[in-house]
C-alpha atoms as a PDB file:
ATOM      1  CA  UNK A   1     107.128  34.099  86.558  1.00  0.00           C
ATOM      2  CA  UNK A   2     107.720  30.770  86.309  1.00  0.00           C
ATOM      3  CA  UNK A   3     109.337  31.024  82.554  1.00  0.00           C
ATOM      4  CA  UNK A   4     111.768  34.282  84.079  1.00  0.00           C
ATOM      5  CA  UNK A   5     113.207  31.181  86.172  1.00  0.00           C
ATOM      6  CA  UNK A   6     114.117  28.599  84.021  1.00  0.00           C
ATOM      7  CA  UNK A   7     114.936  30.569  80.998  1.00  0.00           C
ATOM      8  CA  UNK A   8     118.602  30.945  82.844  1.00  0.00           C
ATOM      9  CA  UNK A   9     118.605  27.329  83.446  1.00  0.00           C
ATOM     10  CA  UNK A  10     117.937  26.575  80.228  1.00  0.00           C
ATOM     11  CA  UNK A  11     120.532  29.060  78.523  1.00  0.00           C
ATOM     12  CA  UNK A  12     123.050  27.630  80.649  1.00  0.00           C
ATOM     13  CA  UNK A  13     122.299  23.930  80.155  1.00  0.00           C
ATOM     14  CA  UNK A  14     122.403  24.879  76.034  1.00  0.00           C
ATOM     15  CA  UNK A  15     125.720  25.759  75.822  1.00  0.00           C
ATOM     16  CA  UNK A  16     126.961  24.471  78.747  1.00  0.00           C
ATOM     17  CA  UNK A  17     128.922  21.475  77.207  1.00  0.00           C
ATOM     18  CA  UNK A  18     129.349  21.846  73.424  1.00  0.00           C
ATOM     19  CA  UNK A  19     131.252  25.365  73.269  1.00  0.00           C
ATOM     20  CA  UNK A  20     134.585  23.909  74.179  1.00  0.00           C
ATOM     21  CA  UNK A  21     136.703  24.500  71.134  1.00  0.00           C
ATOM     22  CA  UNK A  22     140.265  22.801  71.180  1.00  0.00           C
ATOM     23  CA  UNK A  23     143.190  26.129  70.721  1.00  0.00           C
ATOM     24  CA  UNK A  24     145.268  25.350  67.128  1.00  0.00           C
ATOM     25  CA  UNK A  25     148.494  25.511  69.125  1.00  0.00           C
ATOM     26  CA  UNK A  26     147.554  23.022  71.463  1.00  0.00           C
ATOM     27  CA  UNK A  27     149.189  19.158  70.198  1.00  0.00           C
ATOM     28  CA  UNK A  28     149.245  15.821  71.666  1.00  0.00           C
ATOM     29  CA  UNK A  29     151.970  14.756  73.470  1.00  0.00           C
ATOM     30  CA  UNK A  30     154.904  12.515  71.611  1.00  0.00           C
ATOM     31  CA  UNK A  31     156.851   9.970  73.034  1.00  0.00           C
ATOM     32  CA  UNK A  32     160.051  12.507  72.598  1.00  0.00           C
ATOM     33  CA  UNK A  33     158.946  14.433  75.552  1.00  0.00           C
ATOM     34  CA  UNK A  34     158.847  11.576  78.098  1.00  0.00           C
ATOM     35  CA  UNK A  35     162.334  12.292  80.648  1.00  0.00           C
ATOM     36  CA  UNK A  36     164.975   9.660  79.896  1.00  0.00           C
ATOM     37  CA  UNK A  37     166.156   8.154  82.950  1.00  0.00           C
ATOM     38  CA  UNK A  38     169.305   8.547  84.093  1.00  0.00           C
ATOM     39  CA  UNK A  39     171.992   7.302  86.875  1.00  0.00           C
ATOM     40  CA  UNK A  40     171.759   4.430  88.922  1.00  0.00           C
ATOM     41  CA  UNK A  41     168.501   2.953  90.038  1.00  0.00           C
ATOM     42  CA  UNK A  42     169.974   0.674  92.351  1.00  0.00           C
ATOM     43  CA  UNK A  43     171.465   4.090  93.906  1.00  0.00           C
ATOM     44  CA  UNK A  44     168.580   6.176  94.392  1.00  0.00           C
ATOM     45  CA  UNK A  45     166.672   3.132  95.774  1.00  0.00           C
ATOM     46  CA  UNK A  46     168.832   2.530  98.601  1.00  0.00           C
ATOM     47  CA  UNK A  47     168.418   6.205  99.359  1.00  0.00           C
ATOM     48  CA  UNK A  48     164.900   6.422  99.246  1.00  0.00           C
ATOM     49  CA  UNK A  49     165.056   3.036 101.557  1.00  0.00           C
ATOM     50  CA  UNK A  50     166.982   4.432 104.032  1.00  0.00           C
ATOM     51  CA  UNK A  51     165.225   7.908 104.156  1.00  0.00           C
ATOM     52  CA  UNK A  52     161.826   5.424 104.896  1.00  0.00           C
ATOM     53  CA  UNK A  53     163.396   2.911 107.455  1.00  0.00           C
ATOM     54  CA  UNK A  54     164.674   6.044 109.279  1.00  0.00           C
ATOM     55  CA  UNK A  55     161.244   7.515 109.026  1.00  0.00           C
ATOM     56  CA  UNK A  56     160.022   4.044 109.930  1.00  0.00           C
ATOM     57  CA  UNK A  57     161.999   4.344 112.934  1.00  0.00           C
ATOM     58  CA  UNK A  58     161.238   7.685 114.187  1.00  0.00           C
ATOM     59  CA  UNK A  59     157.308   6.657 114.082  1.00  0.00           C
ATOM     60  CA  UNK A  60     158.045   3.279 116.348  1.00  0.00           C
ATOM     61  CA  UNK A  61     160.127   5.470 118.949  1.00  0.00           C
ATOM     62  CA  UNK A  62     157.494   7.921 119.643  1.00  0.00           C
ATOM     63  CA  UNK A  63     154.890   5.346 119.125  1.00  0.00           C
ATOM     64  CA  UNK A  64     156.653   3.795 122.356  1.00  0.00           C
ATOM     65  CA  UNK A  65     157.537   7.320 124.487  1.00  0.00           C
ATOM     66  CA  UNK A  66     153.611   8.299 123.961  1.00  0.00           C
ATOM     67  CA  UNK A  67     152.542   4.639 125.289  1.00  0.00           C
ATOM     68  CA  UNK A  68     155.415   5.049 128.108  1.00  0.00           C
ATOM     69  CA  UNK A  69     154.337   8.468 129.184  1.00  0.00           C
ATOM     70  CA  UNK A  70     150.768   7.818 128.527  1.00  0.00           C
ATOM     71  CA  UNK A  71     150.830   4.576 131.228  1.00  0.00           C
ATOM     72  CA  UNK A  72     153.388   6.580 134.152  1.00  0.00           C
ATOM     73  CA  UNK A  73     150.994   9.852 134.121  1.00  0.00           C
ATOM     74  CA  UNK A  74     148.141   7.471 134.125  1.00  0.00           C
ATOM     75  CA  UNK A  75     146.259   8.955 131.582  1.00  0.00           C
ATOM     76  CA  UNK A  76     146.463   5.587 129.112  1.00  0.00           C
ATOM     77  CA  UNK A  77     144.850   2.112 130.122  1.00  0.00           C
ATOM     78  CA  UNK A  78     145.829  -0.822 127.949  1.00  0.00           C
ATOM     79  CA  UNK A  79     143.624  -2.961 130.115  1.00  0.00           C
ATOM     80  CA  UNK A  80     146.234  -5.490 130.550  1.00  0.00           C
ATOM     81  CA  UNK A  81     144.779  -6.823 133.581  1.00  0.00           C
ATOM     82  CA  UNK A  82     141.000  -6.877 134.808  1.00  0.00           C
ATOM     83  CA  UNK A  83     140.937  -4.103 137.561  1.00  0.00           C
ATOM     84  CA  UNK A  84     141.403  -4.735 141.019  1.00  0.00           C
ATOM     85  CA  UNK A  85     139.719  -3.284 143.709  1.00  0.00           C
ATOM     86  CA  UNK A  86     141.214  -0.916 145.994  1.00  0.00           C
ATOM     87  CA  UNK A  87     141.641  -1.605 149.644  1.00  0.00           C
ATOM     88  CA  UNK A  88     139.553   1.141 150.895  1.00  0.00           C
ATOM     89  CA  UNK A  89     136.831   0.024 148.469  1.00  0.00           C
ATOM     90  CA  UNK A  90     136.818  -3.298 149.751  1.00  0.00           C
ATOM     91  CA  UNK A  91     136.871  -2.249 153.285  1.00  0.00           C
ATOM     92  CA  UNK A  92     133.162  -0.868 152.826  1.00  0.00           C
END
């Protein structure tokens, strides 16, 4: 019983690796297939700068509106301050 389990292992683990067979049409790749750049670099970098600073932007504005409406509902605590006790708290 114990053979009827491993003999699948053991067919698999055979052939596993060494069956690969590289296709004839298949070539490597040449140095006449790599794009040619064209345009100006200087052009699409300042676009690609300004698409990320406004993106940049966007992030630090709703960083601030979620802090902002985070600290007036009172749901956020920076613990600016250590907390003071309320009066009827201190009463007791």
């Amino acid at each position: 019983m114990f053979r009827h389990i491993l003999r699948p292992i053991a067919r698999n683990t055979r052939t596993g690796t060494r069956s690969y067979q590289v296709p004839h049409d298949v070539r490597p790749p040449s140095m006449d297939e790599v794009p040619v750049p064209h345009g100006s670099w200087q052009e699409a970098y300042n676009k690609a700068q300004t698409k990320y600073n406004l993106q940049l932007a966007a992030g630090v504005l709703v960083l601030i509106a979620t802090i902002v409406t985070g600290r007036m509902n009172g749901t956020l605590w920076l613990n600016f301050l250590p907390p003071t006790p309320k009066d009827s708290e201190a009463s007791k």
